[in-house]
PDB file of N, CA and C in Angstrom:
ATOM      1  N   UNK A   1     108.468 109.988 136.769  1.00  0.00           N
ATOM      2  CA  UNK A   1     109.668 109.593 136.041  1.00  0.00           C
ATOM      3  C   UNK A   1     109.401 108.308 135.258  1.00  0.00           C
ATOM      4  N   UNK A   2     108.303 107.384 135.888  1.00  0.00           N
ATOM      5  CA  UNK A   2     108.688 105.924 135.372  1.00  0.00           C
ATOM      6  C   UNK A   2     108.023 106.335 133.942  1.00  0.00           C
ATOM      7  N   UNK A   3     106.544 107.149 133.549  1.00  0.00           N
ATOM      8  CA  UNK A   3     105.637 107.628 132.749  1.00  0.00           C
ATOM      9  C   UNK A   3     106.889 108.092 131.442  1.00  0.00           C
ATOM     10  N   UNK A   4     108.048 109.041 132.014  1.00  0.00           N
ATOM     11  CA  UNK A   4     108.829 109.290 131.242  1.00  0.00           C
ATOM     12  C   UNK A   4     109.670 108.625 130.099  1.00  0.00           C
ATOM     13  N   UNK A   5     109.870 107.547 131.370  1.00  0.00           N
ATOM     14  CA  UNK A   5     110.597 106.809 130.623  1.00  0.00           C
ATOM     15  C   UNK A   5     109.625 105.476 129.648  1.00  0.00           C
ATOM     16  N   UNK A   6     108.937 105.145 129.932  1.00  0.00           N
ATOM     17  CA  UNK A   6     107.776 104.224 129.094  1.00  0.00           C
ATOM     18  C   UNK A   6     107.904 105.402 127.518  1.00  0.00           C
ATOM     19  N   UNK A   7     107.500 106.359 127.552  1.00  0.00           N
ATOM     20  CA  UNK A   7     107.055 107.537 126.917  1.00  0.00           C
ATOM     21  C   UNK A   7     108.528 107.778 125.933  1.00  0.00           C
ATOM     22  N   UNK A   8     109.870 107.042 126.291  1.00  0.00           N
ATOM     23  CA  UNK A   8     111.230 107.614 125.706  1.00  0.00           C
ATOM     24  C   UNK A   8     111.222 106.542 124.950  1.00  0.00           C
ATOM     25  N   UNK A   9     110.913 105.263 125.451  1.00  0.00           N
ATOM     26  CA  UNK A   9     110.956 103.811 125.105  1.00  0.00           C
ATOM     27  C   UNK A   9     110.430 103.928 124.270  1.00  0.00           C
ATOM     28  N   UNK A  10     108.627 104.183 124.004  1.00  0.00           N
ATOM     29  CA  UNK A  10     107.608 104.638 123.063  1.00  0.00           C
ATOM     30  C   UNK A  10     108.401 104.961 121.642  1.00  0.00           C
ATOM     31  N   UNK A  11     109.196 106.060 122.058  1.00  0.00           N
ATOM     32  CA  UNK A  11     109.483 107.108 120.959  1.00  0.00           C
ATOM     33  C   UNK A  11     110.745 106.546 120.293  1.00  0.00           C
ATOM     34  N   UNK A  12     111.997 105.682 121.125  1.00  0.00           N
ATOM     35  CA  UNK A  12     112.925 104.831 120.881  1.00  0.00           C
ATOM     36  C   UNK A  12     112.563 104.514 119.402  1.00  0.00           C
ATOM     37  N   UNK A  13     111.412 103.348 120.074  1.00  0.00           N
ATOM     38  CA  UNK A  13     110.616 102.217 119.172  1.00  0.00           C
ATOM     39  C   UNK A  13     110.499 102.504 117.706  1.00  0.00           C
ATOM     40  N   UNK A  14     109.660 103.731 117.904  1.00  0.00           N
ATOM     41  CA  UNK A  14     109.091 104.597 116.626  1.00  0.00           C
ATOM     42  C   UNK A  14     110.320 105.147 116.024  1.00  0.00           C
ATOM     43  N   UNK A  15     111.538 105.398 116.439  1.00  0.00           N
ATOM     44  CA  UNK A  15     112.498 105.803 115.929  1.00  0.00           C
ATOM     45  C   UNK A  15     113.571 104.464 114.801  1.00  0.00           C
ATOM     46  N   UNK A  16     113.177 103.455 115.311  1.00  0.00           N
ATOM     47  CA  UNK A  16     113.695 102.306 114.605  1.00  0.00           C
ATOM     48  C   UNK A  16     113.151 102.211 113.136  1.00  0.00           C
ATOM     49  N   UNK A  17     111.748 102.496 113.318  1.00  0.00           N
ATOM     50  CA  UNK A  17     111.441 102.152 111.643  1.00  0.00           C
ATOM     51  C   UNK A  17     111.539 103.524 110.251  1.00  0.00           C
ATOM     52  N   UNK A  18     111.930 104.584 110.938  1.00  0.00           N
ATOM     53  CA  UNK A  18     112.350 105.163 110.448  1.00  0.00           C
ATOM     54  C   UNK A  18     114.068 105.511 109.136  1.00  0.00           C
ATOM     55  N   UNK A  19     113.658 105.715 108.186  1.00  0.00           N
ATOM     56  CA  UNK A  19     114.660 105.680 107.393  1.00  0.00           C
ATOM     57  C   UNK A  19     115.655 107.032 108.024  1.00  0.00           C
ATOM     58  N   UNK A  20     114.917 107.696 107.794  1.00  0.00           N
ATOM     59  CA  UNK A  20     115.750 109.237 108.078  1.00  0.00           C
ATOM     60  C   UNK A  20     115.932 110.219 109.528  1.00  0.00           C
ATOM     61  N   UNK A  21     116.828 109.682 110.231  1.00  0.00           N
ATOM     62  CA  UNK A  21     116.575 110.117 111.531  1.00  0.00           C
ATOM     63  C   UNK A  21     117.229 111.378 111.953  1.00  0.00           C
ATOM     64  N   UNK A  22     118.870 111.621 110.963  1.00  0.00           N
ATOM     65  CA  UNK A  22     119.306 112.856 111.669  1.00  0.00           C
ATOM     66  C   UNK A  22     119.211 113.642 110.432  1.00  0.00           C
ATOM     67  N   UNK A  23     118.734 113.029 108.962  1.00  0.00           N
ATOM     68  CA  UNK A  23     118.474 114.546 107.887  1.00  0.00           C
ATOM     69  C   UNK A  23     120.462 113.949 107.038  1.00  0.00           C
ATOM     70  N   UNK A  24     121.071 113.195 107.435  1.00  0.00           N
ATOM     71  CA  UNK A  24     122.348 113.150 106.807  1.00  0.00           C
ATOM     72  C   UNK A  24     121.720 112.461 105.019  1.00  0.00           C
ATOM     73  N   UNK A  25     122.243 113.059 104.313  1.00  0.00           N
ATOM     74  CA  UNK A  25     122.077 112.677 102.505  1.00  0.00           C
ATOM     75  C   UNK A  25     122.367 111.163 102.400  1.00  0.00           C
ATOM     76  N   UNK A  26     122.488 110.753 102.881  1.00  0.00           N
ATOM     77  CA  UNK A  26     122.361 109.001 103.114  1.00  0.00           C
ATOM     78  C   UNK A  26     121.069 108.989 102.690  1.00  0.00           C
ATOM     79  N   UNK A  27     120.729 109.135 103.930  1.00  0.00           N
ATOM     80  CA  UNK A  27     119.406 108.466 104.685  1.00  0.00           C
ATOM     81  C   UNK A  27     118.028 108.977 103.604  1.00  0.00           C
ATOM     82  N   UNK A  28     118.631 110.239 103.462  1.00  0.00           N
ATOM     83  CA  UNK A  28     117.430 111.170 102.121  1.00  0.00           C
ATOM     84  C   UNK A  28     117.707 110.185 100.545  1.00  0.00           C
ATOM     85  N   UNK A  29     118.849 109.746 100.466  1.00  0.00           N
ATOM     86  CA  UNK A  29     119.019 109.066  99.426  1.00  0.00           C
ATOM     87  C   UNK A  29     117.993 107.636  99.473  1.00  0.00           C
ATOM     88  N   UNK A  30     118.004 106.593 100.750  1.00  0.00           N
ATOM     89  CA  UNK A  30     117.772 105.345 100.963  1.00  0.00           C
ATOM     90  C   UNK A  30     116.526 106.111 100.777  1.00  0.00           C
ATOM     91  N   UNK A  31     115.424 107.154 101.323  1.00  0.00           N
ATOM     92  CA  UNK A  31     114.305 107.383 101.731  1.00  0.00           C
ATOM     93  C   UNK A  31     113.710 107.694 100.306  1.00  0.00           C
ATOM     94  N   UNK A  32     114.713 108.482  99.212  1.00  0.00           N
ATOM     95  CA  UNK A  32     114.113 108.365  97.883  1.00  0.00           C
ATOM     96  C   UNK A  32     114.176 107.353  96.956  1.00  0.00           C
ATOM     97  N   UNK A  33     115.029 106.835  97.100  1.00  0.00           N
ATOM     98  CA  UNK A  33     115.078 105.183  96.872  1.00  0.00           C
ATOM     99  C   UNK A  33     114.024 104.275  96.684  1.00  0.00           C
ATOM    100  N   UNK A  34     113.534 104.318  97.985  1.00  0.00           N
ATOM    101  CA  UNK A  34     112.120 103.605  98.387  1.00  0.00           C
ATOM    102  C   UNK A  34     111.111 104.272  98.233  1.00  0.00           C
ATOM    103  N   UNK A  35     111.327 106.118  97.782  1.00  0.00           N
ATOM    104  CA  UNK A  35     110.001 106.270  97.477  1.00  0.00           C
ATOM    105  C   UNK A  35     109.636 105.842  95.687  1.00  0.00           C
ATOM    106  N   UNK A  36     110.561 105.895  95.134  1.00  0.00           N
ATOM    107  CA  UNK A  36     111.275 105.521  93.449  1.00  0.00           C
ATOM    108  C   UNK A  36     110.400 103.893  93.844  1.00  0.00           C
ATOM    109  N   UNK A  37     111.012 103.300  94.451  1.00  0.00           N
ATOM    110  CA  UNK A  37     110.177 101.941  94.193  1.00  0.00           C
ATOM    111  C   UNK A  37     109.186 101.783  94.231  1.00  0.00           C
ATOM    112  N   UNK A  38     108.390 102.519  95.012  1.00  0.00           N
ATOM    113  CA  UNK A  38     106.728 102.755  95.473  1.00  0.00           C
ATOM    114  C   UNK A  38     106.217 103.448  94.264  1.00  0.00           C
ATOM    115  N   UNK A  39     106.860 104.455  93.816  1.00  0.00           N
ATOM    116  CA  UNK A  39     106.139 104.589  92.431  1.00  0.00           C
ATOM    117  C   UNK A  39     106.229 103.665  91.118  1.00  0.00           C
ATOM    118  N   UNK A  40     107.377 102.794  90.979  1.00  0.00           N
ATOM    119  CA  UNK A  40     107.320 101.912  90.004  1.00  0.00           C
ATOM    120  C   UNK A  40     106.524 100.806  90.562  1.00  0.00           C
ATOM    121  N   UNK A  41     106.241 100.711  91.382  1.00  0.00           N
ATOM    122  CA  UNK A  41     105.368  99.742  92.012  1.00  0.00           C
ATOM    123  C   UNK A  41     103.503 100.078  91.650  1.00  0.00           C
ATOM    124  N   UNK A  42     103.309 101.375  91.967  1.00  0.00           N
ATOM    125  CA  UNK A  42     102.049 101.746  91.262  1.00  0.00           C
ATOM    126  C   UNK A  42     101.941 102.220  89.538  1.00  0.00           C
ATOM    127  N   UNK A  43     102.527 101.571  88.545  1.00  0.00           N
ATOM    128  CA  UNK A  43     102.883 101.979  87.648  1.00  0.00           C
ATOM    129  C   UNK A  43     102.930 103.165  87.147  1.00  0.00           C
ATOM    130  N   UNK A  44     103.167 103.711  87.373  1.00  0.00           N
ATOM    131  CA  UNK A  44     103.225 105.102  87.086  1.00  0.00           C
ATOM    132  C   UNK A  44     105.037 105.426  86.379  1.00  0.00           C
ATOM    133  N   UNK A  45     105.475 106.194  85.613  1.00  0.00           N
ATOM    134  CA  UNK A  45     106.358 106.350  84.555  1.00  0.00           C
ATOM    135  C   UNK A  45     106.980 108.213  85.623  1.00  0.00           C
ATOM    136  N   UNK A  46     108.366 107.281  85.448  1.00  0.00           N
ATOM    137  CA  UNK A  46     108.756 108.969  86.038  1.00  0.00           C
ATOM    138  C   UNK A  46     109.317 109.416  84.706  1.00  0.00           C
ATOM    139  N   UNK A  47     109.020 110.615  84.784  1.00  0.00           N
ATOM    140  CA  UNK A  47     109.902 111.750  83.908  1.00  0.00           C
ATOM    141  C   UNK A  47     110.970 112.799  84.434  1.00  0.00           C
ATOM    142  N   UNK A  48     110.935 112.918  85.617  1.00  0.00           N
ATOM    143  CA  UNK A  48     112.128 113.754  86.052  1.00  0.00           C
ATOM    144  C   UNK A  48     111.721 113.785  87.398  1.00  0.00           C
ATOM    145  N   UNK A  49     112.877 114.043  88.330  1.00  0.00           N
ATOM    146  CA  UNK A  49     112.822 113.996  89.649  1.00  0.00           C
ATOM    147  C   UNK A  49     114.533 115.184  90.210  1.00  0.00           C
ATOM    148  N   UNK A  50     113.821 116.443  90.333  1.00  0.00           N
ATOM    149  CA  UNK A  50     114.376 117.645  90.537  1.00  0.00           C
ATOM    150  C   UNK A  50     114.305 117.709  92.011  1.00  0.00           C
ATOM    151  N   UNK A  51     116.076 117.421  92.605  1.00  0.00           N
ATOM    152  CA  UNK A  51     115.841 118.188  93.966  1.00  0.00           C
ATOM    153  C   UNK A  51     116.433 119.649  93.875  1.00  0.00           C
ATOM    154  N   UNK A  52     115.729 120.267  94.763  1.00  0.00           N
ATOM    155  CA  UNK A  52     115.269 121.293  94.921  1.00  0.00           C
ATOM    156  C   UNK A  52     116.316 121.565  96.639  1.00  0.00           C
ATOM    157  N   UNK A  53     116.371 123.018  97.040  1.00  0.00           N
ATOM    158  CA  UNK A  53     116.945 123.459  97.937  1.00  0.00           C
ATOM    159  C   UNK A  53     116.564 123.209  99.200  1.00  0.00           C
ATOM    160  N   UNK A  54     117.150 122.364 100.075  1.00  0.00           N
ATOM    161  CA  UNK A  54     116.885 122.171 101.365  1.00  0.00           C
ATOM    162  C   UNK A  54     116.563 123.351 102.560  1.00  0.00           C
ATOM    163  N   UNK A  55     115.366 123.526 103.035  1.00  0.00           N
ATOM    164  CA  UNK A  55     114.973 124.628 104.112  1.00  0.00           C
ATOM    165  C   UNK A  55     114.594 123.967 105.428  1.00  0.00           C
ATOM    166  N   UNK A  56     114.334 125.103 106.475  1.00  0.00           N
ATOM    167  CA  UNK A  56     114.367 124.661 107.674  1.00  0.00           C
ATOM    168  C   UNK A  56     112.973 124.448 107.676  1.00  0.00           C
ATOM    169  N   UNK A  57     111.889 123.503 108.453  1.00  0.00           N
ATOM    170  CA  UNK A  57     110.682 123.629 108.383  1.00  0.00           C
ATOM    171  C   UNK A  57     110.304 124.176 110.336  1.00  0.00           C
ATOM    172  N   UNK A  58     109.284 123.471 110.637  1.00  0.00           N
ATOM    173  CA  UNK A  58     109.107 124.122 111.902  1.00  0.00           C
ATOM    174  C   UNK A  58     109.802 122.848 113.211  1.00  0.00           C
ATOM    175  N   UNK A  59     110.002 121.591 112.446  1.00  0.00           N
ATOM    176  CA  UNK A  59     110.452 120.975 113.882  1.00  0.00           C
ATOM    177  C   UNK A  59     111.606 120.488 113.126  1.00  0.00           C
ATOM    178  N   UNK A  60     112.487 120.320 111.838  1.00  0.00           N
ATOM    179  CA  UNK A  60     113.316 119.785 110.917  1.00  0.00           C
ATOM    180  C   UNK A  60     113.692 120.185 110.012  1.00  0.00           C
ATOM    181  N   UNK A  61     114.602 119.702 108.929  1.00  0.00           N
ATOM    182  CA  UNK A  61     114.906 120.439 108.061  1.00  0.00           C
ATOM    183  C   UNK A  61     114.560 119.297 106.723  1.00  0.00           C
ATOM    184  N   UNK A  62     113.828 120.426 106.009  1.00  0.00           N
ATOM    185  CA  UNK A  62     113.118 119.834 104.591  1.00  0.00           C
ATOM    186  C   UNK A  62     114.524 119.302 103.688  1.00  0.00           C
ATOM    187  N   UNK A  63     113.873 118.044 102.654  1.00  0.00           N
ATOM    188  CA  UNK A  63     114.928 118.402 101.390  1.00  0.00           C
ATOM    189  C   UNK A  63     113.846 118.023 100.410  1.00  0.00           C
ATOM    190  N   UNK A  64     113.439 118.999  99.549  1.00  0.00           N
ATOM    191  CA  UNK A  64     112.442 118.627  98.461  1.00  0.00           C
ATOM    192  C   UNK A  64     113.102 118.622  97.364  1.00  0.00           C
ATOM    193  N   UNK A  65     111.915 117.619  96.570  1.00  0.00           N
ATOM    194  CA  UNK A  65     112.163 117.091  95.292  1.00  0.00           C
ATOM    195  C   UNK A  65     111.140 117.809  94.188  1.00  0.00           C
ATOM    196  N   UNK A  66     111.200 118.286  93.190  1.00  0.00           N
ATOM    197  CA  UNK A  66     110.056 118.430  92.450  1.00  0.00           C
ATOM    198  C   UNK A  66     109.737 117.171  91.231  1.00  0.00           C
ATOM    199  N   UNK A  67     108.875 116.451  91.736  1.00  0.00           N
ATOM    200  CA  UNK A  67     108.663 115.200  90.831  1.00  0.00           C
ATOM    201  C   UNK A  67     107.828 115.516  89.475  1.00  0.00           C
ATOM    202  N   UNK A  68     108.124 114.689  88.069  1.00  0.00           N
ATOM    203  CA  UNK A  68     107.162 114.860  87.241  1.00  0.00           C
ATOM    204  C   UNK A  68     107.443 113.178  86.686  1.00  0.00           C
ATOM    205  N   UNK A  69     105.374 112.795  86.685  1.00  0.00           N
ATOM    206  CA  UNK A  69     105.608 111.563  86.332  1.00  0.00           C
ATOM    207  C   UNK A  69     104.281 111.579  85.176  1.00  0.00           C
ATOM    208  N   UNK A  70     104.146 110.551  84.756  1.00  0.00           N
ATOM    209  CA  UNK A  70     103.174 110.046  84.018  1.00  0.00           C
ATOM    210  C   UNK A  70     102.049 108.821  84.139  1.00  0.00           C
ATOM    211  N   UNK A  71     100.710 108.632  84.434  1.00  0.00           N
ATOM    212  CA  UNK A  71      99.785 107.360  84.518  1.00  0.00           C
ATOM    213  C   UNK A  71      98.716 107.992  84.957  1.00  0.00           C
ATOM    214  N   UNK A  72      98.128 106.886  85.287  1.00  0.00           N
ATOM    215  CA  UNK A  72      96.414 106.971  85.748  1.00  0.00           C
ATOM    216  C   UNK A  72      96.337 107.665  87.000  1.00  0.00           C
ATOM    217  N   UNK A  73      94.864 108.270  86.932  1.00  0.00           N
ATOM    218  CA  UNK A  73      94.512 109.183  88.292  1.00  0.00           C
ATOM    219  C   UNK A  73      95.054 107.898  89.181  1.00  0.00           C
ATOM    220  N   UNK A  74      93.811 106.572  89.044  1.00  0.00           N
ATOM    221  CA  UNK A  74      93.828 105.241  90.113  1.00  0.00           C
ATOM    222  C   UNK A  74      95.111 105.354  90.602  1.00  0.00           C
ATOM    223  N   UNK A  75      96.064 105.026  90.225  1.00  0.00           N
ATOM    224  CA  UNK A  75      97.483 104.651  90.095  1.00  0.00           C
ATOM    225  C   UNK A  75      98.373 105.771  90.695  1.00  0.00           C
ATOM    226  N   UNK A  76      97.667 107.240  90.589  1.00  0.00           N
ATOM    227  CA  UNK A  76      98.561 108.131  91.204  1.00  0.00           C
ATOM    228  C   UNK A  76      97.887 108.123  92.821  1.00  0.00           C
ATOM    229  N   UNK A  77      96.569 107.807  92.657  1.00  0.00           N
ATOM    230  CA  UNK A  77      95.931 107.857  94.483  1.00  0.00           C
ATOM    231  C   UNK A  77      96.709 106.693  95.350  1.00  0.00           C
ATOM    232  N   UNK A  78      97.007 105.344  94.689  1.00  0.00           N
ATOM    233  CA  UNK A  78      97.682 104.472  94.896  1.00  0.00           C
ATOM    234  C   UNK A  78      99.159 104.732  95.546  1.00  0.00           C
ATOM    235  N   UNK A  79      99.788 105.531  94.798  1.00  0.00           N
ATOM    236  CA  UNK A  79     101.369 106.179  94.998  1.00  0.00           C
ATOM    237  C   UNK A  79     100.876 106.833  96.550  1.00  0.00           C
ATOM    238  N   UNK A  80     100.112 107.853  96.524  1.00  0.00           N
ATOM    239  CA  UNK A  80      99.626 108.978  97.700  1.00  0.00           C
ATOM    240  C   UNK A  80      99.291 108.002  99.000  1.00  0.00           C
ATOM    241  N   UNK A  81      98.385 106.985  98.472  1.00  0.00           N
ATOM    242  CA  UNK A  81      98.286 106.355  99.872  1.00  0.00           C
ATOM    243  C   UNK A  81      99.669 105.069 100.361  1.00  0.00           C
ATOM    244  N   UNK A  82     100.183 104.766  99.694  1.00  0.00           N
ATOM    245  CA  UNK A  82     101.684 104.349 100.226  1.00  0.00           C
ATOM    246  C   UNK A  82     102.479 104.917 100.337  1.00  0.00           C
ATOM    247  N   UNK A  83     102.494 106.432 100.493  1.00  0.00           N
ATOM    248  CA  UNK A  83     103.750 107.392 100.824  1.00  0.00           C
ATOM    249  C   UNK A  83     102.685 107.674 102.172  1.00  0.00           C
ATOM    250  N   UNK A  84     101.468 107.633 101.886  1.00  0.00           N
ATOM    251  CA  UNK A  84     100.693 108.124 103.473  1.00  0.00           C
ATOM    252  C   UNK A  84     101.108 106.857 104.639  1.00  0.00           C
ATOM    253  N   UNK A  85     101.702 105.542 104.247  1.00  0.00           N
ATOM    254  CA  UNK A  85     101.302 104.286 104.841  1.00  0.00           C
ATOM    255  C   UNK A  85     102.988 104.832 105.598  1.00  0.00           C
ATOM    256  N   UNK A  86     103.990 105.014 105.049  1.00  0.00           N
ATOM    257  CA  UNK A  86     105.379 105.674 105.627  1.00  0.00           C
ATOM    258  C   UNK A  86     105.488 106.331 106.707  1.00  0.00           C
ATOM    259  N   UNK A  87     106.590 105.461 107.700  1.00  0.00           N
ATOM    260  CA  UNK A  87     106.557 106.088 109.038  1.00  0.00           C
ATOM    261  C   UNK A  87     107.772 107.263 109.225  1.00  0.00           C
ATOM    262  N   UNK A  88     108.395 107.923 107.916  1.00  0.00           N
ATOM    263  CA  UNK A  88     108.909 109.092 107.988  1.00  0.00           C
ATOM    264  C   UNK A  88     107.861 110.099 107.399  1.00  0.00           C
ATOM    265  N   UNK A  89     108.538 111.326 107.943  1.00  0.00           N
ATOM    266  CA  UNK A  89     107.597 112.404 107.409  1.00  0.00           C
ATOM    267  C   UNK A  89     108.013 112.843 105.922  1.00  0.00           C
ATOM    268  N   UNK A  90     106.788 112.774 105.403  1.00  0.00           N
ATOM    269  CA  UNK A  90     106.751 113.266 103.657  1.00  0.00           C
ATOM    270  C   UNK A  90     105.836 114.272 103.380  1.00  0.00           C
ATOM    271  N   UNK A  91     106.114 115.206 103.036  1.00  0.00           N
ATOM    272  CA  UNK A  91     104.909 115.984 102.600  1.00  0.00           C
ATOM    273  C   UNK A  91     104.768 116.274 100.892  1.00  0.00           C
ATOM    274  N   UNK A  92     103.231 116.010 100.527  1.00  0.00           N
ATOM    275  CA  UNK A  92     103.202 116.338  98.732  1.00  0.00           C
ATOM    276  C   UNK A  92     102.226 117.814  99.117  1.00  0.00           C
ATOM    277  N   UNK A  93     102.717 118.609  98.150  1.00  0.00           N
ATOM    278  CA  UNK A  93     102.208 119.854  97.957  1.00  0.00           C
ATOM    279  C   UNK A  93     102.399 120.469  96.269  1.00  0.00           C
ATOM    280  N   UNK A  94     101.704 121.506  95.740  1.00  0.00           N
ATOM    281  CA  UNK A  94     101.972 121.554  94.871  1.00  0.00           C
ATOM    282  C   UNK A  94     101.831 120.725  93.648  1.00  0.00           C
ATOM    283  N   UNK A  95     100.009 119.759  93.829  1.00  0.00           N
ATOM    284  CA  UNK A  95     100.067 118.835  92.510  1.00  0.00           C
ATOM    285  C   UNK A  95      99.812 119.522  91.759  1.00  0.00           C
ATOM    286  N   UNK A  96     100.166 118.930  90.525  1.00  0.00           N
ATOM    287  CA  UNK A  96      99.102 119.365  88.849  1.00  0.00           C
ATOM    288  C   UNK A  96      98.996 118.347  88.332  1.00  0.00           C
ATOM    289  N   UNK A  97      97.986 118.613  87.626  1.00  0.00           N
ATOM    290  CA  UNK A  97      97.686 117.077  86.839  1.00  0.00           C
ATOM    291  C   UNK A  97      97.159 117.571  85.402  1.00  0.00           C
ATOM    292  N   UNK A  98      97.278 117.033  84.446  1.00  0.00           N
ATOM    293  CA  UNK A  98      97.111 118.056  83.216  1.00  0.00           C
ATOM    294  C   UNK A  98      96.873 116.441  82.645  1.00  0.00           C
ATOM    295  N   UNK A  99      95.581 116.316  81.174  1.00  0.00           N
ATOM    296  CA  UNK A  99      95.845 115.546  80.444  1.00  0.00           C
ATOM    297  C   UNK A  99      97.121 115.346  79.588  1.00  0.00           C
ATOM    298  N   UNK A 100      97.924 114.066  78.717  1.00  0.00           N
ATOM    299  CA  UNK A 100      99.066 114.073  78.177  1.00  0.00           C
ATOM    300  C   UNK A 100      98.445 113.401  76.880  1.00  0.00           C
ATOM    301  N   UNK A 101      97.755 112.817  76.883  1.00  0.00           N
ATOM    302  CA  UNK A 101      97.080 112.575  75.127  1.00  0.00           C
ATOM    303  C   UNK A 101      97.822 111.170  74.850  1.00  0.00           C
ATOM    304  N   UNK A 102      98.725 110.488  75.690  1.00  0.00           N
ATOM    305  CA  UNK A 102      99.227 109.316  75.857  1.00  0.00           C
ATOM    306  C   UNK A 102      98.272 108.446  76.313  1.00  0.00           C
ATOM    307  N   UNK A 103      97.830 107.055  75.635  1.00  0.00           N
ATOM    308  CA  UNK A 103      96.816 106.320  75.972  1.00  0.00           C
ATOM    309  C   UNK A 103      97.235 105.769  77.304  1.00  0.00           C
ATOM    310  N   UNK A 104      98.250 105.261  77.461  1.00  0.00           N
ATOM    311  CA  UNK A 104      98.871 104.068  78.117  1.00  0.00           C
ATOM    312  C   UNK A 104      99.012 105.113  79.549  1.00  0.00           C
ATOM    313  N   UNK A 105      99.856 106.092  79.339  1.00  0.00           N
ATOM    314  CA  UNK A 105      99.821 107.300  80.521  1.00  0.00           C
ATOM    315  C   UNK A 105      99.238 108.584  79.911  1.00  0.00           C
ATOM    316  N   UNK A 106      97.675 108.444  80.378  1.00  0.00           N
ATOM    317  CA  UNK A 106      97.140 109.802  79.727  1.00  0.00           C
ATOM    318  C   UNK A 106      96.647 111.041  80.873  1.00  0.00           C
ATOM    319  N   UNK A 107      98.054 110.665  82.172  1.00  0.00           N
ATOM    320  CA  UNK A 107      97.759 112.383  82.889  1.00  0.00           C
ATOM    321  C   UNK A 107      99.284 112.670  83.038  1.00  0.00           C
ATOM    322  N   UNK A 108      99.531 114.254  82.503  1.00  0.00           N
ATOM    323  CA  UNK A 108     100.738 114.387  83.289  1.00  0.00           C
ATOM    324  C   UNK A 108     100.822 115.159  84.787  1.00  0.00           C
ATOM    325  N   UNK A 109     101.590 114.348  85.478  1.00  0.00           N
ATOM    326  CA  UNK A 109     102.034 114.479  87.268  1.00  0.00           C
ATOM    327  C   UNK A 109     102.693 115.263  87.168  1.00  0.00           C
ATOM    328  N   UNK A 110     102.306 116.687  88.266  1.00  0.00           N
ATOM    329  CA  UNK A 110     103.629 117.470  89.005  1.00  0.00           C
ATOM    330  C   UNK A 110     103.506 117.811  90.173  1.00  0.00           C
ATOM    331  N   UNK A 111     104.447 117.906  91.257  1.00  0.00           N
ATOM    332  CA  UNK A 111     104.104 117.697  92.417  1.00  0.00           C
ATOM    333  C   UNK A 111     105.326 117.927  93.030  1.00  0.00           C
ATOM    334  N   UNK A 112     105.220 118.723  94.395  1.00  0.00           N
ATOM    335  CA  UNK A 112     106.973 118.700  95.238  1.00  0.00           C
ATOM    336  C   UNK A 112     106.086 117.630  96.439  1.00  0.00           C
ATOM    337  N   UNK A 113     107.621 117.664  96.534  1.00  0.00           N
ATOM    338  CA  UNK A 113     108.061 116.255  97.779  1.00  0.00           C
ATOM    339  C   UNK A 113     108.895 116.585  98.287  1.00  0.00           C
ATOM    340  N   UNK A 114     108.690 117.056  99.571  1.00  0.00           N
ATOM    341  CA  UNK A 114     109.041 116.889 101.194  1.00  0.00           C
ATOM    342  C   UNK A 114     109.492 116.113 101.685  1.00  0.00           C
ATOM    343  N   UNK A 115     111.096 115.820 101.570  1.00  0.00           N
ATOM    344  CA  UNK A 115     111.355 114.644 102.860  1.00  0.00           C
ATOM    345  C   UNK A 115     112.369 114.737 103.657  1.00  0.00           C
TER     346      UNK A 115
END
């Protein structure tokens, strides 16, 4: 029992830094929020940000976004590893990356987002 409870405490803990705990459109709002800042933070240029139909996944329930942005490869690996650094679950699936002939942003981003 005591193992249990250390182990609930554990999971408590981990539950604090979390934005999105019961899936309520709040919390998906604050969680895209901050992912919106993380990409203006790696400069990168949004062009549209499409949510998409909420499904059940295997332990939660999804709400995806289909993102389209604009900038550098550097700058998009940058975005990927600070959505990886996030202690909610995000999943990217579905990139493309296509040249855009724009100097300043010369790839265009497409990509769904899981959150």
């Amino acid at each position: 029992i005591e193992k249990d409870r250390k182990t609930l405490q554990g999971l408590k803990e981990e539950n604090r830094s979390l934005s999105v705990k019961t899936g309520d459109p709040d919390e998906i709002t604050q969680l895209l929020s901050h992912i919106n800042t993380l990409i203006e933070e790696s400069r990168l240029k949004i062009i549209a940000i499409e949510p998409l139909e909420s499904f059940d996944g295997r332990f939660f329930r999804w709400s995806p976004f289909q993102i389209d942005m604009a900038g550098r490869f550097d700058r998009f690996m940058f975005f990927l590893n600070q959505l990886k650094a996030l202690s909610d679950a995000v999943e990217v699936t579905r990139v493309r990356i296509e040249k855009s002939g724009d100097k300043q942003h010369p790839l265009q981003i497409r990509f769904l987002l899981k959150i």
